[in-house]
C-alpha atoms as a PDB file:
ATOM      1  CA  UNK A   1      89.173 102.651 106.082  1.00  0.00           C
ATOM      2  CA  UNK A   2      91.972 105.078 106.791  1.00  0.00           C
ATOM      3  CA  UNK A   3      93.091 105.510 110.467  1.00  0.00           C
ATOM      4  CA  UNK A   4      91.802 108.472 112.444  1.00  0.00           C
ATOM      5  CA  UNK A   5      95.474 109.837 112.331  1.00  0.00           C
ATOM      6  CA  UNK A   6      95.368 110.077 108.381  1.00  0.00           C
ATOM      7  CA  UNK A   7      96.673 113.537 107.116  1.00  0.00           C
ATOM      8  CA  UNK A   8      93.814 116.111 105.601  1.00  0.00           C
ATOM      9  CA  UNK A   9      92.760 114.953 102.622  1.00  0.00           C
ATOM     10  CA  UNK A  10      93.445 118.369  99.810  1.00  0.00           C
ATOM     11  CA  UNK A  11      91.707 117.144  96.239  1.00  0.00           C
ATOM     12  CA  UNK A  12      91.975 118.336  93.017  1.00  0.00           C
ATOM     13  CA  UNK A  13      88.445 118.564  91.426  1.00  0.00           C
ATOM     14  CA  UNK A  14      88.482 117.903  87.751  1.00  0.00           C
ATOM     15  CA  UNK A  15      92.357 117.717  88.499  1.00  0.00           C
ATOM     16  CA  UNK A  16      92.048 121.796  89.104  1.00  0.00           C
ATOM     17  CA  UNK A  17      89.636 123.168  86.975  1.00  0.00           C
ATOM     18  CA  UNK A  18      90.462 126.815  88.131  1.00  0.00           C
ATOM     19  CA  UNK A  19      93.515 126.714  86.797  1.00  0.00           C
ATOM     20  CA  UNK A  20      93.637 124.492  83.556  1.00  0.00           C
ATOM     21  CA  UNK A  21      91.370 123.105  81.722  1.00  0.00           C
ATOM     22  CA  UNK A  22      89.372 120.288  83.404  1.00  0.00           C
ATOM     23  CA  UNK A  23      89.650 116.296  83.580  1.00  0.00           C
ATOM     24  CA  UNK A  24      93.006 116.406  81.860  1.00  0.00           C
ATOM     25  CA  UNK A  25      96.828 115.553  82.058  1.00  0.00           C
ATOM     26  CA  UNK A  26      97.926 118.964  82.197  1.00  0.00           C
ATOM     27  CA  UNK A  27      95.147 119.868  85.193  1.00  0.00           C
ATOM     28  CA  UNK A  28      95.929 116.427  86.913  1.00  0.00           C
ATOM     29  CA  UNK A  29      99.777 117.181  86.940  1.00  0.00           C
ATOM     30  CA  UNK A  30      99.405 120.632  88.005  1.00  0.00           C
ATOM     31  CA  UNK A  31      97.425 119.440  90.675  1.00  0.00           C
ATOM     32  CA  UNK A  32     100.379 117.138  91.866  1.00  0.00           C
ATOM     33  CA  UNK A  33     102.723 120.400  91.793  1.00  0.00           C
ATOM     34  CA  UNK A  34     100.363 122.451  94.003  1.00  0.00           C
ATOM     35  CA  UNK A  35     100.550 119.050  96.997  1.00  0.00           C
ATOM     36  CA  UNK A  36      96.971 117.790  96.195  1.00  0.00           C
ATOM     37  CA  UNK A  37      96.950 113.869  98.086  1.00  0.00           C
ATOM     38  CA  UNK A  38      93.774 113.037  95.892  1.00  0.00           C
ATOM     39  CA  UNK A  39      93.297 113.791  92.033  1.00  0.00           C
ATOM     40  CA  UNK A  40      89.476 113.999  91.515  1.00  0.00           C
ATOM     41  CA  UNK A  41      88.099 113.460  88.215  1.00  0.00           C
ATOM     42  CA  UNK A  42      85.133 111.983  86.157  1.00  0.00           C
ATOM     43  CA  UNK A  43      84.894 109.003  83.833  1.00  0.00           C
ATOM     44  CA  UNK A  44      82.518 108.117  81.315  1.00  0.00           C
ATOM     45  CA  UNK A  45      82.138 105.145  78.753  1.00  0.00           C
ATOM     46  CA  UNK A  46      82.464 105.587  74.561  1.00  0.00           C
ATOM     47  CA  UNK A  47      80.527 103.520  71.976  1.00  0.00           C
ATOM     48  CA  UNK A  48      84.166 101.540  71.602  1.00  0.00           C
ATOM     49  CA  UNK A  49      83.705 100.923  75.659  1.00  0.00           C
ATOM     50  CA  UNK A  50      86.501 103.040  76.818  1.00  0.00           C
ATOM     51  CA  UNK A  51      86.499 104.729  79.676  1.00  0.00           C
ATOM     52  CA  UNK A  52      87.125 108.351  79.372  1.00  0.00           C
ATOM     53  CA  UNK A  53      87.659 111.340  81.282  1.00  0.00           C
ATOM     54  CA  UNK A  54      85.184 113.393  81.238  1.00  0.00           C
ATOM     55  CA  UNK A  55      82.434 115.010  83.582  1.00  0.00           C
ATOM     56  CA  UNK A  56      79.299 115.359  81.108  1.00  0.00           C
ATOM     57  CA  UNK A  57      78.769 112.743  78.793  1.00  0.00           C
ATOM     58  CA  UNK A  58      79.041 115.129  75.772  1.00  0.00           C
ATOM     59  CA  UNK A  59      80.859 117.917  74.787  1.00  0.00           C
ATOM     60  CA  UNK A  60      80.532 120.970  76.597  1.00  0.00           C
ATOM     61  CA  UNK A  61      79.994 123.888  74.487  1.00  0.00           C
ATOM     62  CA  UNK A  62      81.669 126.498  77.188  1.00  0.00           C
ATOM     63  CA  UNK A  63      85.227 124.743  76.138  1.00  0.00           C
ATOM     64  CA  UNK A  64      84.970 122.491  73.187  1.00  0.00           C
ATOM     65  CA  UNK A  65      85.998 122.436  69.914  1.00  0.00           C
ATOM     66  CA  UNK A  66      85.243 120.095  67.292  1.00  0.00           C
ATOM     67  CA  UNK A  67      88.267 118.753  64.584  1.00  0.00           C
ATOM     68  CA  UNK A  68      87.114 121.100  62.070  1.00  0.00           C
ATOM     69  CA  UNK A  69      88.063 124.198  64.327  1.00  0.00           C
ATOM     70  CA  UNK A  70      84.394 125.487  64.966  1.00  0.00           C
ATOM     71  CA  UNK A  71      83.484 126.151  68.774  1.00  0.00           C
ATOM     72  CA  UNK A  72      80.458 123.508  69.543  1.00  0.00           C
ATOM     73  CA  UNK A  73      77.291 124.984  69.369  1.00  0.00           C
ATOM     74  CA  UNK A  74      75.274 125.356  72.885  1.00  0.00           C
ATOM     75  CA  UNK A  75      72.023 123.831  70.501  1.00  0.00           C
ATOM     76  CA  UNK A  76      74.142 121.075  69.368  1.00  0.00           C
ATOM     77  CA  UNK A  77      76.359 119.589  72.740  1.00  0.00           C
ATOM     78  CA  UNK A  78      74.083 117.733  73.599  1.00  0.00           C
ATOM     79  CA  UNK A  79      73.743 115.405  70.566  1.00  0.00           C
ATOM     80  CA  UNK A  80      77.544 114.752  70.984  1.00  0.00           C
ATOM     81  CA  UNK A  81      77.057 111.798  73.016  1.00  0.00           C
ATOM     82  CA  UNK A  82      80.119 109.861  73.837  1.00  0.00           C
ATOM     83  CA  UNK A  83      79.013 107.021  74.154  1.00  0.00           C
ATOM     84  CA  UNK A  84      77.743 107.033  70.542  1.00  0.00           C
ATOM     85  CA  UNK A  85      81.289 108.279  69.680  1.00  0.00           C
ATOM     86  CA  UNK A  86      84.563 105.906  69.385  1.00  0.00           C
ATOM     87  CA  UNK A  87      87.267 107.489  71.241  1.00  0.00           C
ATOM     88  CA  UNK A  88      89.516 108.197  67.811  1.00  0.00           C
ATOM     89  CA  UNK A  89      86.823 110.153  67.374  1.00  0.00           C
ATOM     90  CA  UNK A  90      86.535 112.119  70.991  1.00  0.00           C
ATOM     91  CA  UNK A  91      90.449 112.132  70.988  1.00  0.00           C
ATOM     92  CA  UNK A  92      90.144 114.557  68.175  1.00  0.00           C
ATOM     93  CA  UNK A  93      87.780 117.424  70.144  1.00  0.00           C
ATOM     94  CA  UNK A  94      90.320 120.092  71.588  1.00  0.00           C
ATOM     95  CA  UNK A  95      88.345 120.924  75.237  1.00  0.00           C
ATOM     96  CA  UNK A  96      91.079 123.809  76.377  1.00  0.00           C
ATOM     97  CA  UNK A  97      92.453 126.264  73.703  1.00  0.00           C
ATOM     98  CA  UNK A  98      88.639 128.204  74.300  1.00  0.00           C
ATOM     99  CA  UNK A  99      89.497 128.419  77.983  1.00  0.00           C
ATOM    100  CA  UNK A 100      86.346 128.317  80.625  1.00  0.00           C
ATOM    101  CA  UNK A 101      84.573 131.585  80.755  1.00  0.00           C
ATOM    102  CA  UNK A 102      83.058 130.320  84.079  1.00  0.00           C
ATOM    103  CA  UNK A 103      87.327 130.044  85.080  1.00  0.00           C
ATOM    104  CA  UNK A 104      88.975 133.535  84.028  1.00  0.00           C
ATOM    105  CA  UNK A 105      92.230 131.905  85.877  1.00  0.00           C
ATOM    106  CA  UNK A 106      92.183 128.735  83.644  1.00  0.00           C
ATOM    107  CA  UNK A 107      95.462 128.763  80.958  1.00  0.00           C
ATOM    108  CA  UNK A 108      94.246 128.207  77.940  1.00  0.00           C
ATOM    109  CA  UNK A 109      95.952 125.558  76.285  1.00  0.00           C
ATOM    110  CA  UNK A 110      95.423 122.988  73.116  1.00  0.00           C
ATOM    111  CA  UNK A 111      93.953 119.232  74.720  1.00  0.00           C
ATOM    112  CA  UNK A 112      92.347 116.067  74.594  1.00  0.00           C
ATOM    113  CA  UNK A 113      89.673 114.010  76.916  1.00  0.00           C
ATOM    114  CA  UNK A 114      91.851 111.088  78.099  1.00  0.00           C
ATOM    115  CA  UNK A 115      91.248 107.899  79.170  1.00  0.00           C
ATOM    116  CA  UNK A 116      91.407 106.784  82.806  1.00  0.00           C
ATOM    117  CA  UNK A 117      94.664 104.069  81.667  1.00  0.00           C
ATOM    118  CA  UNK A 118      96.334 107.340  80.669  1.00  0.00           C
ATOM    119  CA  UNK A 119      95.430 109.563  83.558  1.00  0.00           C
ATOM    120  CA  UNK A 120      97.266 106.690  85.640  1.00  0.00           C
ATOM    121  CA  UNK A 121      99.718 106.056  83.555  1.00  0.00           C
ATOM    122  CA  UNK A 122     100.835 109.817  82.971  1.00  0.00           C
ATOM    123  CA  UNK A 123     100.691 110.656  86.634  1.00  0.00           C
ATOM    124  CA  UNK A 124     101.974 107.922  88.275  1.00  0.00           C
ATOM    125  CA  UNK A 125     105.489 108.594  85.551  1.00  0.00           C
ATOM    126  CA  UNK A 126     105.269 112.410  86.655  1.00  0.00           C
ATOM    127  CA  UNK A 127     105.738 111.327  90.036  1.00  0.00           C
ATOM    128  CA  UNK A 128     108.119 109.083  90.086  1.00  0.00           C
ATOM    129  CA  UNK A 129     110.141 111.072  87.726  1.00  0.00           C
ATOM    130  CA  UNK A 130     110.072 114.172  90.337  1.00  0.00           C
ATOM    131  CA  UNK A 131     110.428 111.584  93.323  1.00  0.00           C
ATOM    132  CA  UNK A 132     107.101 112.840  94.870  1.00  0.00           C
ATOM    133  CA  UNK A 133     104.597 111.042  97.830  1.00  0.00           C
ATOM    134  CA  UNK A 134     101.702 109.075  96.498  1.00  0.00           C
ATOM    135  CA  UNK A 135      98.610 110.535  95.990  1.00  0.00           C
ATOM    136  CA  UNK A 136      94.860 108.561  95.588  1.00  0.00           C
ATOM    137  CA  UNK A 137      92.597 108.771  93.013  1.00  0.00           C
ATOM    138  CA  UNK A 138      88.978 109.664  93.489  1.00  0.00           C
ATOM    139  CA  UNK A 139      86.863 108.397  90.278  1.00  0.00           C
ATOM    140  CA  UNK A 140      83.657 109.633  89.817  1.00  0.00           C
ATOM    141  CA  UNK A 141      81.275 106.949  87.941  1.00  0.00           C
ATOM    142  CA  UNK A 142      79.057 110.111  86.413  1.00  0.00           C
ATOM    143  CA  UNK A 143      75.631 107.812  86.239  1.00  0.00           C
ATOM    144  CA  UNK A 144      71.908 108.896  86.431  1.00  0.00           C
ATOM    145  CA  UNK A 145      69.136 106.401  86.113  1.00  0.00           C
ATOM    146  CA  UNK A 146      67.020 108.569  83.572  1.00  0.00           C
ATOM    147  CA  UNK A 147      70.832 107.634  81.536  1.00  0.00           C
ATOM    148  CA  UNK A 148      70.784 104.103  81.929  1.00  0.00           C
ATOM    149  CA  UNK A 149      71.549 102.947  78.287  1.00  0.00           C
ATOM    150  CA  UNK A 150      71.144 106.453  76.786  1.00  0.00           C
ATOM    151  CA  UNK A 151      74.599 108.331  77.010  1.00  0.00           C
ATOM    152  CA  UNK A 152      75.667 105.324  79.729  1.00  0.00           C
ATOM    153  CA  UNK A 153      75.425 101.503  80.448  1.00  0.00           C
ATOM    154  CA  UNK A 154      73.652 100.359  83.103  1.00  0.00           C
ATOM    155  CA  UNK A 155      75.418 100.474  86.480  1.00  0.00           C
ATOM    156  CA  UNK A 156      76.912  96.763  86.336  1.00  0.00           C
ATOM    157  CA  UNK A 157      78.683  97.144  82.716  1.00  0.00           C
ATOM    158  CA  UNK A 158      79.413 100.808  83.825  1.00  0.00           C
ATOM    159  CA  UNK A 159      81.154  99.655  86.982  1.00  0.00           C
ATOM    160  CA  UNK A 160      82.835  96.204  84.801  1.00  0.00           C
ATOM    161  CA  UNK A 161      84.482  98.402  82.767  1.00  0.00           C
ATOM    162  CA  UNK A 162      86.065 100.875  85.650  1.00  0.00           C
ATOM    163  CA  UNK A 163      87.034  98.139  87.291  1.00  0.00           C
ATOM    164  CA  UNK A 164      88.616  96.143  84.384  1.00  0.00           C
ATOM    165  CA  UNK A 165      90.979  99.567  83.711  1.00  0.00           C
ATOM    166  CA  UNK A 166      91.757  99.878  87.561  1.00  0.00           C
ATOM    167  CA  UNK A 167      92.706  95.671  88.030  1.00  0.00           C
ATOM    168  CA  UNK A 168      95.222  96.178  84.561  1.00  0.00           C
ATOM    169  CA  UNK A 169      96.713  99.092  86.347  1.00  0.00           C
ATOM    170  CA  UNK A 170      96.578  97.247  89.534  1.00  0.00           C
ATOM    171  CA  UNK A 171      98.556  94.078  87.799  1.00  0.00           C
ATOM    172  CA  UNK A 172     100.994  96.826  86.279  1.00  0.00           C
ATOM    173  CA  UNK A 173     102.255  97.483  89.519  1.00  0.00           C
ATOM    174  CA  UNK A 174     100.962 101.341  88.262  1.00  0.00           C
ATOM    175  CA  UNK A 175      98.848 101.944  91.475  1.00  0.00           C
ATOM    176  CA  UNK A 176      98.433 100.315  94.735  1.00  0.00           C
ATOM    177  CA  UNK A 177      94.047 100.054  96.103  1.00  0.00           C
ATOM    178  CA  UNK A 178      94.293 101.330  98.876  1.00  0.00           C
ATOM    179  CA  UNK A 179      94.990 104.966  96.717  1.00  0.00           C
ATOM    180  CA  UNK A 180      91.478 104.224  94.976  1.00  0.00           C
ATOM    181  CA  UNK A 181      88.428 105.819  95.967  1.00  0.00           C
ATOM    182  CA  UNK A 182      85.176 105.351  93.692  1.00  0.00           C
ATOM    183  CA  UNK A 183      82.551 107.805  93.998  1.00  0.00           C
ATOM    184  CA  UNK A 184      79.312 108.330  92.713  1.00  0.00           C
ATOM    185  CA  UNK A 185      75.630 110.217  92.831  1.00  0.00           C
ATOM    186  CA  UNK A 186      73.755 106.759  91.915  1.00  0.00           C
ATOM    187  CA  UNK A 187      73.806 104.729  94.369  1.00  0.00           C
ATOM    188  CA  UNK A 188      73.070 101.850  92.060  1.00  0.00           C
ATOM    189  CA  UNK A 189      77.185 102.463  91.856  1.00  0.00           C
ATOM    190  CA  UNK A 190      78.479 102.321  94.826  1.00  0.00           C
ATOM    191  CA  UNK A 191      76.039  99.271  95.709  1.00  0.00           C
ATOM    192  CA  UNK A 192      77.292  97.322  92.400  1.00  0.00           C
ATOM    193  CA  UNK A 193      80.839  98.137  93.254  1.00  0.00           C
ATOM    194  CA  UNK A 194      80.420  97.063  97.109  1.00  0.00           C
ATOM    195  CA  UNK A 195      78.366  93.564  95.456  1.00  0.00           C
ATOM    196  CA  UNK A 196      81.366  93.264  93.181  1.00  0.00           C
ATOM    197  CA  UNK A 197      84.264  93.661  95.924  1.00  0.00           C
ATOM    198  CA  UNK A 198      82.557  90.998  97.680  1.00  0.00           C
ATOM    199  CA  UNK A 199      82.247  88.575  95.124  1.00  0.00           C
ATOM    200  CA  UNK A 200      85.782  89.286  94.983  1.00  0.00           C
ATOM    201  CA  UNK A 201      85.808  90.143  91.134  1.00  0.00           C
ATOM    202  CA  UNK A 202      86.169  94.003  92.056  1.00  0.00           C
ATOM    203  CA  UNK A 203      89.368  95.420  93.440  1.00  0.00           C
ATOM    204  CA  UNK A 204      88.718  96.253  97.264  1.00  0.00           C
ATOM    205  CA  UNK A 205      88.938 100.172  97.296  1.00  0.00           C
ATOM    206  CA  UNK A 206      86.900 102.868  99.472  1.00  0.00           C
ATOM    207  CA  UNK A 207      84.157 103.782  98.660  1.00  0.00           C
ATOM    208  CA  UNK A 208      82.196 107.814  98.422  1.00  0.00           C
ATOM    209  CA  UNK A 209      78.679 109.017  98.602  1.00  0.00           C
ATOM    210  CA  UNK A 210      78.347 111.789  97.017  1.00  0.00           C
ATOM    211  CA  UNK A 211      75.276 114.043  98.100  1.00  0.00           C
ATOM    212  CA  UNK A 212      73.631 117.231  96.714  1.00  0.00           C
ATOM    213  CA  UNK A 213      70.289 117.045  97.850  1.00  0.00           C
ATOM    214  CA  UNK A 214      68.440 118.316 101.165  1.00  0.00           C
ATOM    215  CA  UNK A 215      67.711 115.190 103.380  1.00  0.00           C
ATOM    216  CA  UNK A 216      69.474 114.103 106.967  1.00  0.00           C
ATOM    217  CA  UNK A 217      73.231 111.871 106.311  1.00  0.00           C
ATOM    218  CA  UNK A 218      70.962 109.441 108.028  1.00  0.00           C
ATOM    219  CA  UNK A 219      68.228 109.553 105.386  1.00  0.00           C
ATOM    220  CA  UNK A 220      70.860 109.209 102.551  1.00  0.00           C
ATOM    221  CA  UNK A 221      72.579 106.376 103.964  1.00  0.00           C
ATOM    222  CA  UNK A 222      69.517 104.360 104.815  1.00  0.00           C
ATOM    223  CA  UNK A 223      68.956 104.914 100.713  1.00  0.00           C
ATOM    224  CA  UNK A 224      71.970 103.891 100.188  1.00  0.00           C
ATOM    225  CA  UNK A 225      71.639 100.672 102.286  1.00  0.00           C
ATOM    226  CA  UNK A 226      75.789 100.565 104.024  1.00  0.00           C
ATOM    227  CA  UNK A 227      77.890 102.345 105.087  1.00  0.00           C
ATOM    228  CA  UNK A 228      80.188 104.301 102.892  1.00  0.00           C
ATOM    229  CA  UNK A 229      84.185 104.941 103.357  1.00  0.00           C
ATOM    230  CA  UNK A 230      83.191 108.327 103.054  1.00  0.00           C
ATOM    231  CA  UNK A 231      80.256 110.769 102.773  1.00  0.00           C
ATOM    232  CA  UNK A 232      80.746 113.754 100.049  1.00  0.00           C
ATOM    233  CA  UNK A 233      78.440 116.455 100.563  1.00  0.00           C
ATOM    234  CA  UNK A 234      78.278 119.877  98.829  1.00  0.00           C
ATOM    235  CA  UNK A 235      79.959 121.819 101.055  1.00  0.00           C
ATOM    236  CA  UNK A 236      76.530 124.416 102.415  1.00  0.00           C
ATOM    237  CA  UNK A 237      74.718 121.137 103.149  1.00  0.00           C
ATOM    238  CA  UNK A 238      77.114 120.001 106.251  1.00  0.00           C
ATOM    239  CA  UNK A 239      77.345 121.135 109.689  1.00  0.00           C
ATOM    240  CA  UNK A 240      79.628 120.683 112.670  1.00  0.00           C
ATOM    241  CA  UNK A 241      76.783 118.513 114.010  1.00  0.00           C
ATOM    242  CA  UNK A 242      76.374 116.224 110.958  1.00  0.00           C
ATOM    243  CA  UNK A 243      80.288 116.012 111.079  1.00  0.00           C
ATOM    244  CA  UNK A 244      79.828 114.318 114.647  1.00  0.00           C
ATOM    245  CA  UNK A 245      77.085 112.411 113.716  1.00  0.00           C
ATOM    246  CA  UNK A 246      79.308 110.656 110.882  1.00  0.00           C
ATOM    247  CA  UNK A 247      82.365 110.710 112.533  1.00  0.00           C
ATOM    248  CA  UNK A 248      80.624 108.395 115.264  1.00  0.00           C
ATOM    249  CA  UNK A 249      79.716 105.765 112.429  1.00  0.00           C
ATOM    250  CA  UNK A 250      83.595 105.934 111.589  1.00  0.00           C
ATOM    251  CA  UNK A 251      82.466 107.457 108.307  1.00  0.00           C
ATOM    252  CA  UNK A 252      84.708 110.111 106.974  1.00  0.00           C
ATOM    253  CA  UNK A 253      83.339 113.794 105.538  1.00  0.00           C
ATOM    254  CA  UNK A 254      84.974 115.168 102.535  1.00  0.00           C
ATOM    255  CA  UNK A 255      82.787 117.767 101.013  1.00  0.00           C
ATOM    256  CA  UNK A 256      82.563 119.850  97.321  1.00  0.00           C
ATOM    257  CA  UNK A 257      83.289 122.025  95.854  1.00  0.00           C
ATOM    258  CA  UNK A 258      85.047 124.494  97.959  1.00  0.00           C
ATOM    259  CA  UNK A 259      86.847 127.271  96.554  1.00  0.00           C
ATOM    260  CA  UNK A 260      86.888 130.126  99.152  1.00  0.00           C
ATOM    261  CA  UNK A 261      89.466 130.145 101.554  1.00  0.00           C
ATOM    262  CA  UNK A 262      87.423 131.647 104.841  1.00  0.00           C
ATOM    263  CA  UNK A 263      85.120 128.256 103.670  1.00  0.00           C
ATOM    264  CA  UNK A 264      88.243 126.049 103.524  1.00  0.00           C
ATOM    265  CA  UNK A 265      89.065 127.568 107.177  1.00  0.00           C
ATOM    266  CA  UNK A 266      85.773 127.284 108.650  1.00  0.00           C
ATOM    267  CA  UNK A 267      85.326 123.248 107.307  1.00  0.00           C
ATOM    268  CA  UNK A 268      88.769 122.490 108.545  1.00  0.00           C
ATOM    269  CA  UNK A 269      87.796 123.965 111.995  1.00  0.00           C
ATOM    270  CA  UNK A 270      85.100 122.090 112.047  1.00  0.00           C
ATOM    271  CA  UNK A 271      86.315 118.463 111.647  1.00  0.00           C
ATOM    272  CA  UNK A 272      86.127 117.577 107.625  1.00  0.00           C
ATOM    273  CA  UNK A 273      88.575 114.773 106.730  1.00  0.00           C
ATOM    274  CA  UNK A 274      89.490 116.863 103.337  1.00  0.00           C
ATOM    275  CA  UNK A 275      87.801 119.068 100.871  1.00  0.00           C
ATOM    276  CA  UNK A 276      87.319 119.255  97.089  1.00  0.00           C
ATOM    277  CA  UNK A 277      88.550 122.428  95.190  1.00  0.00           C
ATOM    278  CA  UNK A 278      89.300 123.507  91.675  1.00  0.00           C
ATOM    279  CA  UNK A 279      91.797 125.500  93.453  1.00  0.00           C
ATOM    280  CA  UNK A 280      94.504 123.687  95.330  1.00  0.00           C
ATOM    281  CA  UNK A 281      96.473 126.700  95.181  1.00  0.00           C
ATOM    282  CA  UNK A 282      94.022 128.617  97.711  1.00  0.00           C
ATOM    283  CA  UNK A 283      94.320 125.640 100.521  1.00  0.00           C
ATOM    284  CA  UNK A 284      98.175 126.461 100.510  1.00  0.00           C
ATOM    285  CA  UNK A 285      98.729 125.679 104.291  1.00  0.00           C
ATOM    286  CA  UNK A 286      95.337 124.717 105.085  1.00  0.00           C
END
């Protein structure tokens, strides 16, 4: 757990989705020029077990474009599952000449899905190259039970093969843990990763419950069955008074996806440890 005096916690979602196109180097390094202290991305697994960057486990037909050069069909994204797909294969889908028409701001440029070794990797050279403060990494383990051995594993070879890419980092002297946060909506996660920490075969890092339905933080964490590093929240389900009430477990809030500036105000005033955006560049002296 980070002490009480830790600085505000600014992450990138998707790296900054706003701005470039999402879950990639480009978005993750831009994200380090605009002061983010937490890159936030997504990881899924391929048929060839690697662990990839990516938020749905298929290819998005707002932004992706297969090797032949034809946009992918909205009828057909959803039959190209990753994780029936070897990542030669996903490597050769270009996910940001199209732009996002959801993201008029995003620059269109020509790029991959990477994997998570070469998220690290990249980042961690940009900044020591350019001599700049550590940042964390918050991994999102995308996993839904109605998944589980569909366009996934199931949550403990999911979670084995994050961890197996964070411990060879780890070894590299890439990244340190304490600059590792794993996140997740299935709590079947979080609970394998906290089982796995303990048994010490995971690498110790914090852990992040991320929330978008209706019921009380209390409610959710009695699911949940611990007591998470942090509690992630979209940002219209929290309150100042859920803020205290989480605060007083020594649970921090860091909620999603906020991309407003009078919103990023009004959380800040009211006690939030950080905030997700796909807009770093609007917390600019938050």
């Amino acid at each position: 757990m980070q002490s009480d005096s830790s600085p505000f916690d600014l992450e990138g979602h998707r790296g900054c989705r706003g701005l470039m196109p999402e879950n990639t180097i480009p978005a993750f390094l831009k994200a380090i020029d605009l002061g983010v202290t937490t890159l936030e991305m997504d990881v899924v697994i391929s048929k060839d077990r690697q662990v990839v960057v990516s938020h749905e486990p298929y290819f998005n037909s707002a932004f992706s474009i297969a090797p032949n050069g034809v946009p992918v069909d909205k009828k057909e994204q959803k039959n190209l599952v990753l994780y029936e797909m070897d990542y030669d294969d996903i490597k050769g889908y270009d996910v940001g000449s199209n732009g996002n028409p959801a993201y008029p701001e995003q620059q269109k440029i020509k790029v991959y899905k990477p994997l998570l070794s070469e998220v690290i990797e990249q980042t961690e050279a940009y900044r020591k190259a350019k001599a700049l403060p550590s940042f964390s990494y918050n991994i999102e383990i995308k996993s839904e039970r109605s998944e589980y051995n569909k366009s996934q594993p199931e949550p403990e070879a999911f979670c084995d093969l994050v961890q197996a890419v964070l411990k060879k980092q780890l070894l590299a002297k890439n990244i340190d843990p304490t600059h590792i946060v794993i996140q997740s909506f299935d709590f079947a996660i979080l609970n394998q990763w906290k089982k796995g920490m303990q048994a010490g075969k995971y690498p110790t890092v914090r852990l992040s419950a991320l929330v978008e339905n209706l019921r009380s933080p209390e409610k959710n964490l009695n699911d949940l069955g611990f007591k998470p590093d942090i509690y992630s929240p979209h940002f219209r389900l929290i309150s100042q008074d859920k803020i205290t009430r989480l605060h007083q477990q020594g649970i921090k809030i860091i909620p999603w996806t906020v991309n407003q500036r009078d919103d990023m105000e009004r959380l800040k005033s009211w006690g939030v440890d950080g905030l997700i955006t796909d807009y770093p560049d609007r917390a600019n002296g938050l």
